[in-house]
PDB file of N, CA and C in Angstrom:
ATOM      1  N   UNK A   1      92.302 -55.167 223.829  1.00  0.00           N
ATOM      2  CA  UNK A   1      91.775 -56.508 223.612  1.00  0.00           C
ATOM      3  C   UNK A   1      91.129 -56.563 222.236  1.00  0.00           C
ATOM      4  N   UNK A   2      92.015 -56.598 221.019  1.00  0.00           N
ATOM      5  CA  UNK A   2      91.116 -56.784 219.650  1.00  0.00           C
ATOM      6  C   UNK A   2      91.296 -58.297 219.837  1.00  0.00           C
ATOM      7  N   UNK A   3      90.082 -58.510 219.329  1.00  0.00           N
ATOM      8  CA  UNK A   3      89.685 -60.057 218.409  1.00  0.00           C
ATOM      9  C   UNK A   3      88.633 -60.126 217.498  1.00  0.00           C
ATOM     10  N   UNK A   4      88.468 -61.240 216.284  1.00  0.00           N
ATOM     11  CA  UNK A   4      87.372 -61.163 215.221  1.00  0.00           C
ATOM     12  C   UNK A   4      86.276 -61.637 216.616  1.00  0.00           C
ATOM     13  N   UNK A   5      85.138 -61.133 215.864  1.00  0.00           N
ATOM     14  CA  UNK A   5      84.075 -61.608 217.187  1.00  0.00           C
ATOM     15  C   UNK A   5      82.870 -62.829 216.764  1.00  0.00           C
ATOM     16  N   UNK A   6      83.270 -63.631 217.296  1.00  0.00           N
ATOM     17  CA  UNK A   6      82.530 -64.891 217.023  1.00  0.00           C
ATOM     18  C   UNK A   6      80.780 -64.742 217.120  1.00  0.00           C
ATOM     19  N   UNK A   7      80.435 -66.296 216.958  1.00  0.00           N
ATOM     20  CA  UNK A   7      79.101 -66.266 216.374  1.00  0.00           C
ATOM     21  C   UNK A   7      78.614 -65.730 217.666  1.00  0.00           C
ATOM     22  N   UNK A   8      78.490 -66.516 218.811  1.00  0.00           N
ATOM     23  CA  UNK A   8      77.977 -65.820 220.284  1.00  0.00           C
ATOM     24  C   UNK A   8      77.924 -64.093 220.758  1.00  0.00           C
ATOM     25  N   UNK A   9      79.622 -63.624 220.608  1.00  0.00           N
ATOM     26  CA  UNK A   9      79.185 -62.250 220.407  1.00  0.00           C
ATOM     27  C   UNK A   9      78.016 -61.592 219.610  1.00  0.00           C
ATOM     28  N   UNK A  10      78.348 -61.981 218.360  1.00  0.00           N
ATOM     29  CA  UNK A  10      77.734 -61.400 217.476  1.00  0.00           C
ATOM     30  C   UNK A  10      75.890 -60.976 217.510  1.00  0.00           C
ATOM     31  N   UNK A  11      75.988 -62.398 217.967  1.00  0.00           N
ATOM     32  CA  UNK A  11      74.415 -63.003 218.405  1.00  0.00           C
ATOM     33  C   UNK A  11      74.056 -61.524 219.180  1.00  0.00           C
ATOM     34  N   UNK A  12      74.824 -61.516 220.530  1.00  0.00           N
ATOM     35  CA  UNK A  12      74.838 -60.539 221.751  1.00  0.00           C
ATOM     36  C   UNK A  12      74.437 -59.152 221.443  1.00  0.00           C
ATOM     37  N   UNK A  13      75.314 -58.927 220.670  1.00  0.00           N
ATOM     38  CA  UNK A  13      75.445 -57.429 219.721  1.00  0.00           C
ATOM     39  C   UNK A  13      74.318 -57.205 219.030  1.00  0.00           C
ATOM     40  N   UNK A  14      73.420 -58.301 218.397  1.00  0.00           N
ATOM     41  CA  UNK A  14      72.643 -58.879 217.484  1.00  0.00           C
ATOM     42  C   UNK A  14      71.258 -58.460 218.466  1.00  0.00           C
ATOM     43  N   UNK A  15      71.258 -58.748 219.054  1.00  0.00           N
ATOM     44  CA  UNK A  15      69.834 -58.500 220.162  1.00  0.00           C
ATOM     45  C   UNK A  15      70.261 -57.517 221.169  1.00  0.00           C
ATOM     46  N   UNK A  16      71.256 -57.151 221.580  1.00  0.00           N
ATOM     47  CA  UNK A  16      71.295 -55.714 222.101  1.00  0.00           C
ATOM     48  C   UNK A  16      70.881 -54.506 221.058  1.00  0.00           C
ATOM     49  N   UNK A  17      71.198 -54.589 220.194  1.00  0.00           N
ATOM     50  CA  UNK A  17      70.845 -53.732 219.146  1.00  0.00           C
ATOM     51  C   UNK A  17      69.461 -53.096 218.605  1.00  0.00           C
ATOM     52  N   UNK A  18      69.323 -54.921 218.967  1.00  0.00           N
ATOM     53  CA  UNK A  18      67.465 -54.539 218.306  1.00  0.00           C
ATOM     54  C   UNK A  18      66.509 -54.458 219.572  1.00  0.00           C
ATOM     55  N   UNK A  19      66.736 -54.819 220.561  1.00  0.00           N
ATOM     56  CA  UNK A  19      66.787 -54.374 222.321  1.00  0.00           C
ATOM     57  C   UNK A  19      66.221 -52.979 222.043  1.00  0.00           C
ATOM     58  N   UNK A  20      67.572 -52.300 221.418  1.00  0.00           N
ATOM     59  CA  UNK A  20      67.996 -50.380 221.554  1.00  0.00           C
ATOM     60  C   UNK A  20      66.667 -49.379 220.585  1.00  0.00           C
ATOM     61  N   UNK A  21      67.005 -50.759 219.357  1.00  0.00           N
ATOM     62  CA  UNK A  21      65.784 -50.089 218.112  1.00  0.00           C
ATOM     63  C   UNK A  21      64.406 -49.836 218.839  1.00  0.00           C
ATOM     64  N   UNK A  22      64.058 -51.189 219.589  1.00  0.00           N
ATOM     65  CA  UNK A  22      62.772 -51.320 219.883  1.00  0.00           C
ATOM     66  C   UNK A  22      62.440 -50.462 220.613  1.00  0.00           C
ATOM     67  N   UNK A  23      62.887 -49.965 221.712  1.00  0.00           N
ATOM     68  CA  UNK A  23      63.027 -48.739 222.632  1.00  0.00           C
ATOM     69  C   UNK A  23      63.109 -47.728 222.337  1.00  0.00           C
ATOM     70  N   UNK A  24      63.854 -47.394 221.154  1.00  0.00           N
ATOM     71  CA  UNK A  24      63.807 -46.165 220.680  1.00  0.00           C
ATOM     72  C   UNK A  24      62.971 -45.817 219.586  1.00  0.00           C
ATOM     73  N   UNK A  25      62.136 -47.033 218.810  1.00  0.00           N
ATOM     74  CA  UNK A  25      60.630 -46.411 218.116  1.00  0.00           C
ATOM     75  C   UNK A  25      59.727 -46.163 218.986  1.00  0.00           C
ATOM     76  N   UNK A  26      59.533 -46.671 220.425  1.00  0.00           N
ATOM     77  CA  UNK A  26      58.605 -46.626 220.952  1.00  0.00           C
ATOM     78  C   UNK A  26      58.621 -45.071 221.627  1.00  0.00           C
ATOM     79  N   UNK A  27      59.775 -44.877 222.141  1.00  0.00           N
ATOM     80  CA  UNK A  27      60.114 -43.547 221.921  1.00  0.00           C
ATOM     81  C   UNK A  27      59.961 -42.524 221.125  1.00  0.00           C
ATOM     82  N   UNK A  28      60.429 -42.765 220.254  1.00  0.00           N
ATOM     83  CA  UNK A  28      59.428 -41.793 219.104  1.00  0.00           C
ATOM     84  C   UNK A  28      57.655 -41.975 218.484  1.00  0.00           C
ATOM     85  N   UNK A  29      57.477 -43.311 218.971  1.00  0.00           N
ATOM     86  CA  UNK A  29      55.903 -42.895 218.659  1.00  0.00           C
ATOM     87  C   UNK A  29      55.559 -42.193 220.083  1.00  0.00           C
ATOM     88  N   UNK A  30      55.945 -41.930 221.248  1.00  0.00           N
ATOM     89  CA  UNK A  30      55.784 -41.592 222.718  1.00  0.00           C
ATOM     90  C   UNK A  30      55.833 -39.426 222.359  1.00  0.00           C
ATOM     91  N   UNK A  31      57.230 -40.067 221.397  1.00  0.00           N
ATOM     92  CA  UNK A  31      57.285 -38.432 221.112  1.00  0.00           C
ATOM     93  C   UNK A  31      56.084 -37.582 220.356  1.00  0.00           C
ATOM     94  N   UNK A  32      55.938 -38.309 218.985  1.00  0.00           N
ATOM     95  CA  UNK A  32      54.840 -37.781 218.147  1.00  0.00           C
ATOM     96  C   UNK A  32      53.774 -37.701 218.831  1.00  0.00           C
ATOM     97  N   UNK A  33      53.899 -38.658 219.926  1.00  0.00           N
ATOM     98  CA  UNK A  33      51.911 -38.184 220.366  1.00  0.00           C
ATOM     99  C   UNK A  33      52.543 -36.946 221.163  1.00  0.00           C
ATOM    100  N   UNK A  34      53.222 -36.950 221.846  1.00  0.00           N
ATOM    101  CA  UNK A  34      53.532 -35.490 222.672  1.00  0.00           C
ATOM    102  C   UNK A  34      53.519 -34.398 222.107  1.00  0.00           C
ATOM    103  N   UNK A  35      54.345 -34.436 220.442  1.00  0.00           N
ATOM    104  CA  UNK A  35      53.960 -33.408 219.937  1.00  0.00           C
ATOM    105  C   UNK A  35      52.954 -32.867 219.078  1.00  0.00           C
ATOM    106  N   UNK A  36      51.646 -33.593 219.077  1.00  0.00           N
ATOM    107  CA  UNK A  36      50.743 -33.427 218.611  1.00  0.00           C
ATOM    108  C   UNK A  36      49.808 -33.063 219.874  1.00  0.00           C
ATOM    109  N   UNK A  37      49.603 -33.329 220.845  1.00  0.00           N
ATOM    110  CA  UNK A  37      49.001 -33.092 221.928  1.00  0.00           C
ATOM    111  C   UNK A  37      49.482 -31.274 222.325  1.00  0.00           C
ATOM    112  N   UNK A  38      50.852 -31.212 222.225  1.00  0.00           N
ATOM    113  CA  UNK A  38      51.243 -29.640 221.901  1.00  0.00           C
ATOM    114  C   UNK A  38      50.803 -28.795 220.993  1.00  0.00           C
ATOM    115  N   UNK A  39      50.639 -29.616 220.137  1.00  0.00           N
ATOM    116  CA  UNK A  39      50.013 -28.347 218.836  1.00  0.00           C
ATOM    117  C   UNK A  39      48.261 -28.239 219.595  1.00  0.00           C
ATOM    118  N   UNK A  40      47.688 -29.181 219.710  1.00  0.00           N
ATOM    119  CA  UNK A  40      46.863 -29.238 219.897  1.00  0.00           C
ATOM    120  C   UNK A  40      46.359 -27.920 221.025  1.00  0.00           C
ATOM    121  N   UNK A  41      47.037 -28.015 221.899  1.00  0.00           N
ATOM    122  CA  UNK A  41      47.177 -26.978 223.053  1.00  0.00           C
ATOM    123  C   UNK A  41      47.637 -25.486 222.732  1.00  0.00           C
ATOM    124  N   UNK A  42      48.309 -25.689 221.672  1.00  0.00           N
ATOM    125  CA  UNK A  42      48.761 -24.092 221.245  1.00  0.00           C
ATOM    126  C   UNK A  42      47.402 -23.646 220.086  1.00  0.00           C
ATOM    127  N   UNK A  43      46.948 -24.675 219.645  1.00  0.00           N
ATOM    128  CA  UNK A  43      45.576 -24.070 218.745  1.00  0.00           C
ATOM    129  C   UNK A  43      44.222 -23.750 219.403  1.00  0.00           C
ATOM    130  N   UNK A  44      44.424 -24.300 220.635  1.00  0.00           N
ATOM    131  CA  UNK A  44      43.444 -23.969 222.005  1.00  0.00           C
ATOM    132  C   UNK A  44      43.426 -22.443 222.611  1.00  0.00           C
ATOM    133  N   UNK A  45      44.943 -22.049 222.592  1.00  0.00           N
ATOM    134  CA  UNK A  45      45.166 -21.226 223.120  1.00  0.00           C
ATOM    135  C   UNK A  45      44.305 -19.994 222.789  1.00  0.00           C
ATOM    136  N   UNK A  46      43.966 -18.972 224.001  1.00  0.00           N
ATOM    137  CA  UNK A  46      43.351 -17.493 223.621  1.00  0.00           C
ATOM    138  C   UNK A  46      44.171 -16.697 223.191  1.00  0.00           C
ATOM    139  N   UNK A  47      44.018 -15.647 222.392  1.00  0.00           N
ATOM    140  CA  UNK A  47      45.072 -14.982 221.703  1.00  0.00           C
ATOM    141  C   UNK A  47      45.020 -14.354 223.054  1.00  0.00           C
ATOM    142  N   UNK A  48      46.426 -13.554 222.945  1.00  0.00           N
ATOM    143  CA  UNK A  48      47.036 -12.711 224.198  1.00  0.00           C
ATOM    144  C   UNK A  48      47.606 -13.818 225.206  1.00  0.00           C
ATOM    145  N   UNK A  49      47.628 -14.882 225.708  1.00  0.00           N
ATOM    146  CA  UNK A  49      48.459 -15.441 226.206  1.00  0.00           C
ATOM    147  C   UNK A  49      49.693 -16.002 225.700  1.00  0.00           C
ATOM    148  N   UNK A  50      50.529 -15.130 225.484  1.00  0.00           N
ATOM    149  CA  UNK A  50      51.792 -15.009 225.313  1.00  0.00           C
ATOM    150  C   UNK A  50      52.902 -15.702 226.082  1.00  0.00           C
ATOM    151  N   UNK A  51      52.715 -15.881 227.249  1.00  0.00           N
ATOM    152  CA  UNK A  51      53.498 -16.599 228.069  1.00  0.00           C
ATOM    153  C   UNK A  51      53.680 -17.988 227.853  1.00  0.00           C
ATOM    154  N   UNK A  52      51.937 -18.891 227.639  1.00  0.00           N
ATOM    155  CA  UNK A  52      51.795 -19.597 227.920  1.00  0.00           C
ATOM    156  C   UNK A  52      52.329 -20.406 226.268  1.00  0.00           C
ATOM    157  N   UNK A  53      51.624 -19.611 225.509  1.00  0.00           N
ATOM    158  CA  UNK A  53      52.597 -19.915 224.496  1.00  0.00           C
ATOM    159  C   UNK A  53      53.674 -20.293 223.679  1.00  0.00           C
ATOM    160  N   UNK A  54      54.291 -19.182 224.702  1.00  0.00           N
ATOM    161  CA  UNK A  54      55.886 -19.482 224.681  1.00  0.00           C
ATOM    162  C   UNK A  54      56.638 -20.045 225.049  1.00  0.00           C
ATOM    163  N   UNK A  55      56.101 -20.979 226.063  1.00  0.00           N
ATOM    164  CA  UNK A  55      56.273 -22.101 227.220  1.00  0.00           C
ATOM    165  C   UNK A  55      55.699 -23.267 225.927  1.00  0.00           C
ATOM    166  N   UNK A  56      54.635 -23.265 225.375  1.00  0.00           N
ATOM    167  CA  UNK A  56      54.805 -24.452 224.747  1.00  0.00           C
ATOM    168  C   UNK A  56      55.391 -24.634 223.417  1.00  0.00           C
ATOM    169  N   UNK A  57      55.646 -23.841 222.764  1.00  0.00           N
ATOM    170  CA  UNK A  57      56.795 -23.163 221.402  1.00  0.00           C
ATOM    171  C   UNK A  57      57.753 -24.118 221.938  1.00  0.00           C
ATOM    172  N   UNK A  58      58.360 -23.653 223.463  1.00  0.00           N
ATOM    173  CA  UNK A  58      59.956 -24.149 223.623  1.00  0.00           C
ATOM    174  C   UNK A  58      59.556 -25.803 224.153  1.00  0.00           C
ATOM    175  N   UNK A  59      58.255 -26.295 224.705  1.00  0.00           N
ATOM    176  CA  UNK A  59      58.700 -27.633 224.932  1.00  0.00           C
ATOM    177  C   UNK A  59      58.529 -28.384 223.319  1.00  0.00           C
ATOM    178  N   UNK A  60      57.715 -27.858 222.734  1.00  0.00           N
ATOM    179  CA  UNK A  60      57.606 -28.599 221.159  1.00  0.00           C
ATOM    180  C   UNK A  60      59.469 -28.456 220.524  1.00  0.00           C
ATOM    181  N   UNK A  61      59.851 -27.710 220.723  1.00  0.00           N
ATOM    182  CA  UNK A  61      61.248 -27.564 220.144  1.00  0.00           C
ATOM    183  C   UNK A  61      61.974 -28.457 220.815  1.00  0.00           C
ATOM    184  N   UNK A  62      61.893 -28.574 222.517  1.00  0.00           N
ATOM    185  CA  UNK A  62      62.525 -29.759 222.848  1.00  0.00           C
ATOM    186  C   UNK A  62      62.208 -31.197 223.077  1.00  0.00           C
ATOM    187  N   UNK A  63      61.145 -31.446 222.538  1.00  0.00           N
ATOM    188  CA  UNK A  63      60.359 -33.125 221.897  1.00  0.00           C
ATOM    189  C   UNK A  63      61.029 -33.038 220.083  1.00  0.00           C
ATOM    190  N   UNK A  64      61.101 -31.868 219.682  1.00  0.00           N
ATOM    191  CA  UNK A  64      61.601 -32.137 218.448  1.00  0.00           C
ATOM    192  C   UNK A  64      63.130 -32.550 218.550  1.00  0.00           C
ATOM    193  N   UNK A  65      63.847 -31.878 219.425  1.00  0.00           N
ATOM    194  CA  UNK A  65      65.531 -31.749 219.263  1.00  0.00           C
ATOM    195  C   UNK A  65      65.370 -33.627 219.939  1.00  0.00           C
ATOM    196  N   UNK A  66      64.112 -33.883 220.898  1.00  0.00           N
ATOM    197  CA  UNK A  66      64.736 -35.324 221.285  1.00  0.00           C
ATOM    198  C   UNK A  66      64.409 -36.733 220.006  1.00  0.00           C
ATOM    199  N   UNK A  67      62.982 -36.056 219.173  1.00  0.00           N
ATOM    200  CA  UNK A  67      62.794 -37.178 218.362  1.00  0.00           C
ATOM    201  C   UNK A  67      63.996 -36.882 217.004  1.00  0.00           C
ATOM    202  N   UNK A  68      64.335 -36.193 216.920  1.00  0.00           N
ATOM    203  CA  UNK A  68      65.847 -36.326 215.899  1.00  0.00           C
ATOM    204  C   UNK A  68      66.991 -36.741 216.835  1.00  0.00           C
ATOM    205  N   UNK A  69      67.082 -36.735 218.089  1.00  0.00           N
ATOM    206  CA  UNK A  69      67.948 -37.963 218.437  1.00  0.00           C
ATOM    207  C   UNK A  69      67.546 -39.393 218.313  1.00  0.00           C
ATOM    208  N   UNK A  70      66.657 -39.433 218.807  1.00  0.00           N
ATOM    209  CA  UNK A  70      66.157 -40.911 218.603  1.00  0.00           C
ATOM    210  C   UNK A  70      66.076 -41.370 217.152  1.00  0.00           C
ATOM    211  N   UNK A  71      65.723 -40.837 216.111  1.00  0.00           N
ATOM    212  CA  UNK A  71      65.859 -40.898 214.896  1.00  0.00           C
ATOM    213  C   UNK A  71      67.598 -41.302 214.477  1.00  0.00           C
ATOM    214  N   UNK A  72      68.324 -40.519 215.031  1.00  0.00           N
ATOM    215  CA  UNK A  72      69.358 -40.860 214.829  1.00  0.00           C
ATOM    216  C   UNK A  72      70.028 -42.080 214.883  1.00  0.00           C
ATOM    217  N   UNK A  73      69.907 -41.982 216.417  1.00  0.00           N
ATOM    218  CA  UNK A  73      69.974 -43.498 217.126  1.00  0.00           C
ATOM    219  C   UNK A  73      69.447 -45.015 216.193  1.00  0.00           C
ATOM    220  N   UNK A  74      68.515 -44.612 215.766  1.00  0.00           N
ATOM    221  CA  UNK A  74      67.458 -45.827 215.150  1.00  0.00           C
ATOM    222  C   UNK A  74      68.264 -45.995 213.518  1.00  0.00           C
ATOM    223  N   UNK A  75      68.968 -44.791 213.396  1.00  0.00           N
ATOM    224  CA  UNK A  75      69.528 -45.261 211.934  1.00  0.00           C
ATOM    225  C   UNK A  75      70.640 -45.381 212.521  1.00  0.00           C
ATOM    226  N   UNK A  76      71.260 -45.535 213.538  1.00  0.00           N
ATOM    227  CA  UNK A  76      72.805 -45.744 213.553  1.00  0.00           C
ATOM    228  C   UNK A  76      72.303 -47.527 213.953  1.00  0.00           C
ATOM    229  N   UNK A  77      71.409 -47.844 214.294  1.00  0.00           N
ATOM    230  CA  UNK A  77      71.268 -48.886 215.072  1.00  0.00           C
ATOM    231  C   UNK A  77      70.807 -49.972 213.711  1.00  0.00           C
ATOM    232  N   UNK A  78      70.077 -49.423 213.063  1.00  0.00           N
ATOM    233  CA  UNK A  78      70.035 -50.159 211.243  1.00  0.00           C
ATOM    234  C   UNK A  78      71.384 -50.447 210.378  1.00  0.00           C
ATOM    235  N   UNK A  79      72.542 -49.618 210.309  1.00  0.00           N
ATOM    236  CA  UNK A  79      73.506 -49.601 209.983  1.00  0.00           C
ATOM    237  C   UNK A  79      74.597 -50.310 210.892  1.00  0.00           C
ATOM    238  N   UNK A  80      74.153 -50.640 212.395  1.00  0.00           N
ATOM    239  CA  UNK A  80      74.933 -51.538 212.745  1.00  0.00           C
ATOM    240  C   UNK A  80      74.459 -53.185 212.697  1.00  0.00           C
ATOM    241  N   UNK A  81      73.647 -53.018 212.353  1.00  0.00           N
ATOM    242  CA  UNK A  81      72.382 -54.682 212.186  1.00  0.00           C
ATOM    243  C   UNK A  81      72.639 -55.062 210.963  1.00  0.00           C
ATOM    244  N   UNK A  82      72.878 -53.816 209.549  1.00  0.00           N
ATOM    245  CA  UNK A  82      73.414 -54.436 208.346  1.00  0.00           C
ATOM    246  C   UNK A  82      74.579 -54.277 208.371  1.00  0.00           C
ATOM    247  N   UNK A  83      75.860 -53.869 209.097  1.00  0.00           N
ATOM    248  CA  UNK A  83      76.813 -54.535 209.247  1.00  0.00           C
ATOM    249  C   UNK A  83      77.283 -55.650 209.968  1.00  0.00           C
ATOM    250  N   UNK A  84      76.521 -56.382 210.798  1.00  0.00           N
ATOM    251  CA  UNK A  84      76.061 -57.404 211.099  1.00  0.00           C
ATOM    252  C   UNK A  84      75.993 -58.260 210.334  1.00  0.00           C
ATOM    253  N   UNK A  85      75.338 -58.224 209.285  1.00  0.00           N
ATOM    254  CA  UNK A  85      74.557 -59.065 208.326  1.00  0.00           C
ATOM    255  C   UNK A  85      75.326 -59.218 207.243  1.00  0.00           C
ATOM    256  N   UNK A  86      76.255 -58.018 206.837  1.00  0.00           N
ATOM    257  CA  UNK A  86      77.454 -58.453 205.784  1.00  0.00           C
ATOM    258  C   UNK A  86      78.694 -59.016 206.047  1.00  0.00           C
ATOM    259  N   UNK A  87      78.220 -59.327 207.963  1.00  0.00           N
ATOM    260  CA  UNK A  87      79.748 -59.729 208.215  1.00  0.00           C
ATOM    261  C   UNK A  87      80.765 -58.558 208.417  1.00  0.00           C
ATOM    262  N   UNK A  88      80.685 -57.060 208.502  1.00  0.00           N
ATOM    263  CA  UNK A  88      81.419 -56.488 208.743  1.00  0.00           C
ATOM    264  C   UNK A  88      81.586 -55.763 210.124  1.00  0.00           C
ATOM    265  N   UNK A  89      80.530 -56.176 210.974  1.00  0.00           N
ATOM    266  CA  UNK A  89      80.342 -55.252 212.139  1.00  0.00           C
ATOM    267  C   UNK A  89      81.888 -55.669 213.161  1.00  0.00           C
ATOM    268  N   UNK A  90      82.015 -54.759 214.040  1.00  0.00           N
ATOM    269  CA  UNK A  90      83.116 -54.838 214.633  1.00  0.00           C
ATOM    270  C   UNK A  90      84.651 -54.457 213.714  1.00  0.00           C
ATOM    271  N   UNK A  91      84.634 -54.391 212.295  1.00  0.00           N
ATOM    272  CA  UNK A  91      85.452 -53.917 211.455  1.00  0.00           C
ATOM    273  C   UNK A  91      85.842 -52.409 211.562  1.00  0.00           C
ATOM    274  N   UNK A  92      86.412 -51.325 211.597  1.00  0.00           N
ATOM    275  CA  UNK A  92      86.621 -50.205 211.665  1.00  0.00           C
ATOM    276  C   UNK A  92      86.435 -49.690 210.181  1.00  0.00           C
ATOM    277  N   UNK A  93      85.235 -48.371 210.266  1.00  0.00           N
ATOM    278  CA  UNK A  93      84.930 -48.291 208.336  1.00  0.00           C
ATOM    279  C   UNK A  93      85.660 -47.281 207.912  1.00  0.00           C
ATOM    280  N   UNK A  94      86.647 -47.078 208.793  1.00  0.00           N
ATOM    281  CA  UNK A  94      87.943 -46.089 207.668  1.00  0.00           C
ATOM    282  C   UNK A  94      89.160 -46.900 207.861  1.00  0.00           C
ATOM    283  N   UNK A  95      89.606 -47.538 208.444  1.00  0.00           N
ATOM    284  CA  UNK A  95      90.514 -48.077 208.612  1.00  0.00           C
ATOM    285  C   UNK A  95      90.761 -49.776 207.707  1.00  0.00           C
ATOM    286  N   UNK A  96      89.527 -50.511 208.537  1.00  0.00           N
ATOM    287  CA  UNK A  96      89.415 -51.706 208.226  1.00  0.00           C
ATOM    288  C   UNK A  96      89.952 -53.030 209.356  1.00  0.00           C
ATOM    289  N   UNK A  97      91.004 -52.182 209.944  1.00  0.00           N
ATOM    290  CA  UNK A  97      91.042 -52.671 211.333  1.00  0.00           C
ATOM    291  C   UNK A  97      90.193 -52.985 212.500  1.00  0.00           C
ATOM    292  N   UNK A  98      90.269 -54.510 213.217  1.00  0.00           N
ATOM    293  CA  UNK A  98      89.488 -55.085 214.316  1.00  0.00           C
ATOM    294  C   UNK A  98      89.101 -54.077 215.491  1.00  0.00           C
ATOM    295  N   UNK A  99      87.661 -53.423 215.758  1.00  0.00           N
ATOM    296  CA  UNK A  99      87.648 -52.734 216.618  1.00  0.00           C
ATOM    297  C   UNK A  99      87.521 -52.992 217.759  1.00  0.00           C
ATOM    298  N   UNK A 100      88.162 -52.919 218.833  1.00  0.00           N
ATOM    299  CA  UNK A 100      88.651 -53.526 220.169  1.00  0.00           C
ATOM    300  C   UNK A 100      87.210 -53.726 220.946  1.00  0.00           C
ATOM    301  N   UNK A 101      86.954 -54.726 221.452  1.00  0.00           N
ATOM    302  CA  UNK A 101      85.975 -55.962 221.466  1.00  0.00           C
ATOM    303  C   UNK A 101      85.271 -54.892 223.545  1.00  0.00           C
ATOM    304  N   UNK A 102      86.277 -54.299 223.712  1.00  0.00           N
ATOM    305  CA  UNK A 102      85.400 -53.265 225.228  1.00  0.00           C
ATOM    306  C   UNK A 102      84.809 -52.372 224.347  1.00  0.00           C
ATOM    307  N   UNK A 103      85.576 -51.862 223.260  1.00  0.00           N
ATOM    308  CA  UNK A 103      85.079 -50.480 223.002  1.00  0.00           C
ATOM    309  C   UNK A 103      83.421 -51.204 222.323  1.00  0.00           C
ATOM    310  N   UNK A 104      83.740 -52.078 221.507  1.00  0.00           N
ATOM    311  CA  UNK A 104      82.249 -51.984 220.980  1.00  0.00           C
ATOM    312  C   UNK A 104      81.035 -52.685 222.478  1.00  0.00           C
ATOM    313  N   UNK A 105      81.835 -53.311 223.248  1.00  0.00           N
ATOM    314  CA  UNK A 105      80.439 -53.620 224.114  1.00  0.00           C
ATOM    315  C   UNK A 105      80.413 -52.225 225.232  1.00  0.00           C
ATOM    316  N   UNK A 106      81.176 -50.970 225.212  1.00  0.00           N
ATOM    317  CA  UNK A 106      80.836 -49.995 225.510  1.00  0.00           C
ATOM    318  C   UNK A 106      79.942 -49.230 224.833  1.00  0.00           C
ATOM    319  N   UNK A 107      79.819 -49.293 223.185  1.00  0.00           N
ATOM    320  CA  UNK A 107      78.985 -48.595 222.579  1.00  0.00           C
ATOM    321  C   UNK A 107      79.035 -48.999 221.288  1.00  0.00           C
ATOM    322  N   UNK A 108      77.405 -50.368 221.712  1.00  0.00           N
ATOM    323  CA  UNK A 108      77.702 -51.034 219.846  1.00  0.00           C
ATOM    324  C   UNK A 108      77.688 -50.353 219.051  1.00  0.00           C
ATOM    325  N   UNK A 109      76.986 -48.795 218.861  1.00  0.00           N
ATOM    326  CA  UNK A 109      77.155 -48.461 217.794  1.00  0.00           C
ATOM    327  C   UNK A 109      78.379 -47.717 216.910  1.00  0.00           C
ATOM    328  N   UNK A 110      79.131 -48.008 217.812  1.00  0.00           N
ATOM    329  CA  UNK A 110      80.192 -47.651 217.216  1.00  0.00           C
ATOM    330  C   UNK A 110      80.715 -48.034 215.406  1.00  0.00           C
ATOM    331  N   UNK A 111      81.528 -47.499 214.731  1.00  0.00           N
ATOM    332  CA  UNK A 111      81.872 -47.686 213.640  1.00  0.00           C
ATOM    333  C   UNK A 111      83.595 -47.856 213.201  1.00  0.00           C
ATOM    334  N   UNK A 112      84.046 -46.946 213.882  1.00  0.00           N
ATOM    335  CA  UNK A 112      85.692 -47.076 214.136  1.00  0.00           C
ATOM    336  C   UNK A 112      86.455 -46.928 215.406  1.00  0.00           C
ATOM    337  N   UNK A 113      87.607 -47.679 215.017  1.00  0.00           N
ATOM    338  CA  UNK A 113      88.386 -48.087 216.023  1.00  0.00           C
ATOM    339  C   UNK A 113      89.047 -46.329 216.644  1.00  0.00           C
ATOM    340  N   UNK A 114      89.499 -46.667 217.746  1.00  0.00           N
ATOM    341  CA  UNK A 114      89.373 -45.620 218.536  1.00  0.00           C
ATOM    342  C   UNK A 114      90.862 -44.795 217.851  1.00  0.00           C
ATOM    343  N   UNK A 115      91.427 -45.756 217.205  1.00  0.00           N
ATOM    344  CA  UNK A 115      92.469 -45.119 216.481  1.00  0.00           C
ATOM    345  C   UNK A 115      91.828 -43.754 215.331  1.00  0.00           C
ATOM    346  N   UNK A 116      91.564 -44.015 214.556  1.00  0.00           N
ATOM    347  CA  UNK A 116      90.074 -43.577 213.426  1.00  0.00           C
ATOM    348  C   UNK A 116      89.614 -42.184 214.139  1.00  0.00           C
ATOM    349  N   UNK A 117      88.547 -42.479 214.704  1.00  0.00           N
ATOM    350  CA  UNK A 117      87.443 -41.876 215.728  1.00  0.00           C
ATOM    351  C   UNK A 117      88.516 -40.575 216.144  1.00  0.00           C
ATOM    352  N   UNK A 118      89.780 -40.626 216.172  1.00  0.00           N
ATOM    353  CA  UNK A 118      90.419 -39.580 217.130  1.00  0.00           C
ATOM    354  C   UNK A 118      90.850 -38.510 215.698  1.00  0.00           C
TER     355      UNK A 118
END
């Protein structure tokens, strides 16, 4: 099902998007306090607890591995809002071809058509 996507889509795409942004800064300010509340707890710590340590080493590593997703997310989600805005969103950016109108309401952030992408 390709088609150019009219003003209504667009709109759709247009506030799902920023829907996604908004959710996902809040998310990352959710993260930074988490990982500051971690450091905080590892500078608490008594030397010789080693365990406990090491237990919070690995959750700070995995608040970090999640706020560089969300980071990600938040710039893929800027780059689909200014392609939006130049009129190119839904365009495929190696191709140039209409990207099929399920695939992007499966995953606006998409960039190319599934032809591309493969």
């Amino acid at each position: 099902m390709s088609a150019v996507l009219n003003h209504h889509e667009l709109e759709g795409f247009s506030e799902e998007l920023h829907e996604l942004l908004t959710s996902m800064q809040e998310e990352v300010r959710d993260e930074l306090h988490d990982i500051e509340h971690v450091r905080q707890l590892l500078r608490s710590i008594p030397p010789g607890q080693t365990e406990l340590q090491a237990t919070l080493e690995v959750a700070k590593r995995l608040d970090l591995e999640h706020l560089r997703h969300h980071l990600d997310v938040i710039g893929r989600c800027n780059e689909a809002l200014e392609r939006i805005n130049r009129g190119r969103y839904g365009s495929c950016c190696r191709c140039g071809e209409t990207i099929e109108l399920n695939r992007l309401r499966a995953d606006p952030l998409t960039e190319c058509c599934l032809t591309c992408q493969e």
